[in-house]
Protein backbone atom coordinates (compact mmCIF):
# COMPACT_ATOMS: atom_id res chain seq x y z
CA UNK A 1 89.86 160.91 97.06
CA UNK A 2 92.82 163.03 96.67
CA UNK A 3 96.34 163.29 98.40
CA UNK A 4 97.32 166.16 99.94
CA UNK A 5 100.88 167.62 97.70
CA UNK A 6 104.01 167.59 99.10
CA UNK A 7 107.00 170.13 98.27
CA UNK A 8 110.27 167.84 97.53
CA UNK A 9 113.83 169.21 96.34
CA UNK A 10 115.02 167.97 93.25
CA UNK A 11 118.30 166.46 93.95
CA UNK A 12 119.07 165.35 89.71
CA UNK A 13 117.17 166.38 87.14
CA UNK A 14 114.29 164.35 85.44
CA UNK A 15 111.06 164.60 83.59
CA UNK A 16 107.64 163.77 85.17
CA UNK A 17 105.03 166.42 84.41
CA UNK A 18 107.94 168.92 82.68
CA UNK A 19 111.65 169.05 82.87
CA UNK A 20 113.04 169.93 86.26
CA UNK A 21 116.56 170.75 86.93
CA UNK A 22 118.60 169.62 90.19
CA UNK A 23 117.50 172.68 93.17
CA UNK A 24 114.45 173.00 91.92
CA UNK A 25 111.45 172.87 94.26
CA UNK A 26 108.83 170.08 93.01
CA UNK A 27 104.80 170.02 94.23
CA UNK A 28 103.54 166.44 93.35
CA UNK A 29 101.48 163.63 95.01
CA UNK A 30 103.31 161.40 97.77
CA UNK A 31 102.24 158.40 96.31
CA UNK A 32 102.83 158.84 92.54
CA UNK A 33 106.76 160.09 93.27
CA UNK A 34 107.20 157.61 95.76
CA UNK A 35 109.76 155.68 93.49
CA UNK A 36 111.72 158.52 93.24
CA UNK A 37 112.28 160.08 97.08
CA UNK A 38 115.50 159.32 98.07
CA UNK A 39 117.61 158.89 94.68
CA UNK A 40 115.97 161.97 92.73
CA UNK A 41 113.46 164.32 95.31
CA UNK A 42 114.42 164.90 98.83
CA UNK A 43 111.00 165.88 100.75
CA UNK A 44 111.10 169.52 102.90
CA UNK A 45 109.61 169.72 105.95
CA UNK A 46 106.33 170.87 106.05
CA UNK A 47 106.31 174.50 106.81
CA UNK A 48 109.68 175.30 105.82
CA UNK A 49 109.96 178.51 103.65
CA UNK A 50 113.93 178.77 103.46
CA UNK A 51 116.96 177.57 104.91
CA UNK A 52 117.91 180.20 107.67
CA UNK A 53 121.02 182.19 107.10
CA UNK A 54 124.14 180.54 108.26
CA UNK A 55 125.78 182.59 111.36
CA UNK A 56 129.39 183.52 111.04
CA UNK A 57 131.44 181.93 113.91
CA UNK A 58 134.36 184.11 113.44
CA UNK A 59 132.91 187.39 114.60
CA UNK A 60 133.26 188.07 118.25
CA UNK A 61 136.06 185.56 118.70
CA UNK A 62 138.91 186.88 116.86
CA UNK A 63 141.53 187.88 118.81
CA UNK A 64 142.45 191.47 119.16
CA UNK A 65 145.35 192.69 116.90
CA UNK A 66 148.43 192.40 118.78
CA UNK A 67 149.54 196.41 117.73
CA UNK A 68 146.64 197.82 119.43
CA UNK A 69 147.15 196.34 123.25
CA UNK A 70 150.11 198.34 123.32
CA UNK A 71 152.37 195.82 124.91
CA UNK A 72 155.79 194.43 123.19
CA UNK A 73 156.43 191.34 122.09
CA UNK A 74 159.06 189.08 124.27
């Protein structure tokens, strides 16, 4: 019987079936990394190709520059 793999982050480098470096993305069995989820591989979701691009919160709610409204300062 086999187990299905599972993608995990590394989150610190270590050696299991070759060197891997902290960001790396690790395939292995659930069972035989068990041991090390939670101190050394985070698990990704399952279907997750990429973390989505972070939106910019400043666009759209700066406030206009006070030159262009035309109006003087009191």
């Amino acid at each position: 019987m086999t187990s299905k793999l599972q993608k995990y982050r590394v989150l610190r480098g270590h050696e299991g079936d070759r060197a891997y470096v902290e960001g790396e993305t690790r395939e292995a069995d659930p069972v035989a990394v068990g041991h090390l989820v939670g101190r050394v591989l985070e698990p990704l979701p399952a279907g997750r190709k990429s973390e989505p691009a972070p939106k910019n919160k400043a666009e759209g709610a700066a406030p206009a520059n006070k030159a262009s409204t035309g109006r003087k300062a009191k």
